[in-house]
Structures are given as C-alpha cells and as structure tokens.
N, C-alpha and C. Protein backbone atom coordinates (compact mmCIF):
# COMPACT_ATOMS: atom_id res chain seq x y z
N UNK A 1 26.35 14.41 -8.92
CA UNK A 1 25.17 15.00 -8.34
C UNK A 1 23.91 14.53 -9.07
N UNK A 2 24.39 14.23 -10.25
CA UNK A 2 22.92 13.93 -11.12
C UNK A 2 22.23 12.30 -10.99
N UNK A 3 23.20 11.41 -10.57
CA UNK A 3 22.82 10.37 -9.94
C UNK A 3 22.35 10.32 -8.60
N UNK A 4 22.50 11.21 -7.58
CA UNK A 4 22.13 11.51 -6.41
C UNK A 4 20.71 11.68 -6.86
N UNK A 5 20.45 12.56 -7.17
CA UNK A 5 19.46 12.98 -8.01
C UNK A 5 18.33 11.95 -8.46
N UNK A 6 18.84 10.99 -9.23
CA UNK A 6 18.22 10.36 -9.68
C UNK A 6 17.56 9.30 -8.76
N UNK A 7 18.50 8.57 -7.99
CA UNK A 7 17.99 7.76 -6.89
C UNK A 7 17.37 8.32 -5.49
N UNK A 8 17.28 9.99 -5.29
CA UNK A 8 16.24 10.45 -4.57
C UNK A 8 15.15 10.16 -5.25
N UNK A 9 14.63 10.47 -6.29
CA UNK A 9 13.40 10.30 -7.29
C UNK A 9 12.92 9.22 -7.21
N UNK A 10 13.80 8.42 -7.46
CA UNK A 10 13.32 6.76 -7.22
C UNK A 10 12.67 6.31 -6.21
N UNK A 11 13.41 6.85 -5.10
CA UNK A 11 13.23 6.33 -3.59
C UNK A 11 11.80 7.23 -3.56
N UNK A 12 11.42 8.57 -4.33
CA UNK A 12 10.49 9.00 -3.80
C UNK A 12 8.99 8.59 -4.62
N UNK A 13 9.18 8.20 -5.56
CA UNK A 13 8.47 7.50 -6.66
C UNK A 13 8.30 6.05 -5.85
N UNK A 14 9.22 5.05 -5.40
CA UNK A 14 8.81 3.97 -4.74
C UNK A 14 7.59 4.19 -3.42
N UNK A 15 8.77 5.30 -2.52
CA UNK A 15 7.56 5.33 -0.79
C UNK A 15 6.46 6.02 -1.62
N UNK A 16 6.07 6.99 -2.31
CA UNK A 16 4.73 7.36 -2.85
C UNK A 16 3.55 5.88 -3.39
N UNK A 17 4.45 5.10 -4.03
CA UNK A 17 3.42 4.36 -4.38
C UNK A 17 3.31 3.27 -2.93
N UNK A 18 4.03 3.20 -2.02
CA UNK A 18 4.10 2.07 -1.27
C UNK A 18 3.21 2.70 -0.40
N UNK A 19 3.19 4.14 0.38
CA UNK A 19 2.15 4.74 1.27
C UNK A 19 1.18 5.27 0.66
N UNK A 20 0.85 5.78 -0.25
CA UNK A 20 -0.36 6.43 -0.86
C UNK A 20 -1.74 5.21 -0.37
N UNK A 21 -1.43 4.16 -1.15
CA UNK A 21 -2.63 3.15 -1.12
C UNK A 21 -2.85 2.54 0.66
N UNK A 22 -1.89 3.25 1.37
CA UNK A 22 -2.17 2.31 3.10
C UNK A 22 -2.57 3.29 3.56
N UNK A 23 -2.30 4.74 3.30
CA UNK A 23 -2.87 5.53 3.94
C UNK A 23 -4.48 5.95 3.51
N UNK A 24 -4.75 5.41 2.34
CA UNK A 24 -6.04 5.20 1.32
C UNK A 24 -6.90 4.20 2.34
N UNK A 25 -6.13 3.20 2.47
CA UNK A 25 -6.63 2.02 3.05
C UNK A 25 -6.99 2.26 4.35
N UNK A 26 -6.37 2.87 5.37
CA UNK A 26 -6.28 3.59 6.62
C UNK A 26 -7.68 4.57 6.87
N UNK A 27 -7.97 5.46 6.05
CA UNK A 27 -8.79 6.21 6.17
C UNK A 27 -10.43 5.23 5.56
N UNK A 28 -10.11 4.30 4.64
CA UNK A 28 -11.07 3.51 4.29
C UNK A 28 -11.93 2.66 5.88
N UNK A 29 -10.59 2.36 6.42
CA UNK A 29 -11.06 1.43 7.57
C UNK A 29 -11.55 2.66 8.62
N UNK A 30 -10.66 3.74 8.33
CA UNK A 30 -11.53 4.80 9.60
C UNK A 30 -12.97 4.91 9.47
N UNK A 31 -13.31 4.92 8.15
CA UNK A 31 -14.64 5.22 8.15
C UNK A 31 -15.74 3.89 8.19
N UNK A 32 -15.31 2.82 7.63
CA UNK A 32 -15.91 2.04 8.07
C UNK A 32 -16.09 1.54 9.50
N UNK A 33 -15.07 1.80 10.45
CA UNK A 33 -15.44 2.23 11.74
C UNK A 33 -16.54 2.85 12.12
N UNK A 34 -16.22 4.70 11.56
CA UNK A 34 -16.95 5.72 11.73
C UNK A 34 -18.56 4.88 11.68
N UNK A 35 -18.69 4.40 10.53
CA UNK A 35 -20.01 4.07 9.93
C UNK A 35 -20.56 2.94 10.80
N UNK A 36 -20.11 1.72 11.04
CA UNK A 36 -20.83 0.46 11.97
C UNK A 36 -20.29 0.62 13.22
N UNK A 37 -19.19 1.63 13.71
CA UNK A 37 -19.15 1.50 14.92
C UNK A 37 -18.43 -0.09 15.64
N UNK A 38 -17.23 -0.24 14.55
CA UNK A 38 -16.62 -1.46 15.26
C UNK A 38 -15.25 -0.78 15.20
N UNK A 39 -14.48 -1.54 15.82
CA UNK A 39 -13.19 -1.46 16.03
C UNK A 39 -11.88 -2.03 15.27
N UNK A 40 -11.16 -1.34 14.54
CA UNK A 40 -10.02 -1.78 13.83
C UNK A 40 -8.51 -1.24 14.55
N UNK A 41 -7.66 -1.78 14.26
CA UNK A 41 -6.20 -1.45 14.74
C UNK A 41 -5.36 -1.24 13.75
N UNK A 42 -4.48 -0.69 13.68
CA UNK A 42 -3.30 -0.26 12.87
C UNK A 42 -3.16 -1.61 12.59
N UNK A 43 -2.91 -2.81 13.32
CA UNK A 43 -2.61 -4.23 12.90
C UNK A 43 -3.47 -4.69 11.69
N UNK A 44 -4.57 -4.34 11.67
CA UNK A 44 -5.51 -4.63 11.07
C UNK A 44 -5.22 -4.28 9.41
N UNK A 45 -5.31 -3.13 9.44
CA UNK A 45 -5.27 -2.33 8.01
C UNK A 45 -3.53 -2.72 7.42
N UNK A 46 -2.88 -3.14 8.32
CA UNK A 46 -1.33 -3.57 7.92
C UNK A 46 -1.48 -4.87 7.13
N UNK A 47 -2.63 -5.71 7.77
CA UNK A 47 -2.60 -7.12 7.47
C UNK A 47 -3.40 -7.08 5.98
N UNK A 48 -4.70 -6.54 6.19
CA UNK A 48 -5.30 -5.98 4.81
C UNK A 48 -4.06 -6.01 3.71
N UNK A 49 -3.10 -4.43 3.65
CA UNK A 49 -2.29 -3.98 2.96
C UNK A 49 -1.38 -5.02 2.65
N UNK A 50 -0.90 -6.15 3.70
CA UNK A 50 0.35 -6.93 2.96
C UNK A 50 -0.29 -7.88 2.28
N UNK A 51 -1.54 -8.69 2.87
CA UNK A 51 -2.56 -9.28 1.62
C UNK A 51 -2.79 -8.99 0.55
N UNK A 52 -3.37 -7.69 0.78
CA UNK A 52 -3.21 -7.37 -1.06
C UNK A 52 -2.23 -6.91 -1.83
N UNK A 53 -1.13 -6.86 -0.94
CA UNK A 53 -0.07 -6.16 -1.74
C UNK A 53 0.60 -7.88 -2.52
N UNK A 54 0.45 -9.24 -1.62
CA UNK A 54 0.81 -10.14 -2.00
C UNK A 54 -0.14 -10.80 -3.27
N UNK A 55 -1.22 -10.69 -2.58
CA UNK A 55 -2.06 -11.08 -4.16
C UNK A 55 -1.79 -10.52 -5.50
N UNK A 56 -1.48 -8.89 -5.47
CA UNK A 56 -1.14 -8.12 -6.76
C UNK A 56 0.05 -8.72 -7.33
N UNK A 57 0.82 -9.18 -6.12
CA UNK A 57 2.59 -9.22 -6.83
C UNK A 57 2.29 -10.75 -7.40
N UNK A 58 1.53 -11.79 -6.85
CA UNK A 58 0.62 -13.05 -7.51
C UNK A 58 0.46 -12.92 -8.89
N UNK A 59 -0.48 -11.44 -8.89
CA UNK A 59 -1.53 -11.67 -10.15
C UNK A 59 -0.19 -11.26 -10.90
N UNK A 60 1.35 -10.37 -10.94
CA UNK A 60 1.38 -9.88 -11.55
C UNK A 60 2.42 -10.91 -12.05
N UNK A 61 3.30 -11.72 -11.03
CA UNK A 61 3.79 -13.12 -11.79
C UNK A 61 3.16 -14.06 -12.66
N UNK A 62 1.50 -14.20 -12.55
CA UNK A 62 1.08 -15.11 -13.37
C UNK A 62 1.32 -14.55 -14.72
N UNK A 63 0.82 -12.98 -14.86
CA UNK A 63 0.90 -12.34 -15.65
C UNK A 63 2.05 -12.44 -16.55
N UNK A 64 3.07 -12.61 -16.03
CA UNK A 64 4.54 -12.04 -16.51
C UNK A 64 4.81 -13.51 -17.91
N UNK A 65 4.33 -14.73 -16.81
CA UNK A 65 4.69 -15.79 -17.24
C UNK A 65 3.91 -16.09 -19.13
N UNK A 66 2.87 -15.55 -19.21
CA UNK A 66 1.79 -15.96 -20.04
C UNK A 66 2.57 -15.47 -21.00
C-alpha cells in the first residue's frame, strides 16, 4: 500500500507541475485577448507551452553537460 502511495504522489507532483504553468499560460493569453481584443485558440497557448517547455528541457541539457 505504501508504494501505491508513493507513485500516486508522484503522478500528482508530476500533472501539478505539467498543468499549473498551461493553465497560467491560458489565462495569460485570456487576458491578453481581453486587453487588444485579438483572437487566440487553445492551439495557440498549446504551441506557446510545448515551445517553452522544449527550450527549458534545452537550457536544462546544456546545463547538465557543463
């Protein structure tokens, strides 16, 4: 049970950090909507999110290597 346990935590420690920052990002683009009055799509803020999620995992290999 205590390994059950443990890999719920994980799994919930991973989706927390994986949705926290898109749904951050999500409400970022709502309002920049809100504010100029243009139009974004769920596609949009997805493409944002895997961009920067690829640049971080970038910066964090260069990192690793040094």
């Amino acid at each position: 049970m205590r390994n059950l346990f443990d890999i719920l935590l994980c799994l919930l420690i991973v989706l927390f950090v994986l949705i926290v920052p898109y749904i951050g990002l999500c409400l970022f683009i709502k309002i920049l909507c809100w504010c100029f009055e243009c139009a974004f799509s769920w596609r949009a803020v997805l493409g944002i999110y895997i961009i920067s999620a690829l640049m971080l995992s970038i910066k964090l290999m260069i990192a690793k290597e040094d």
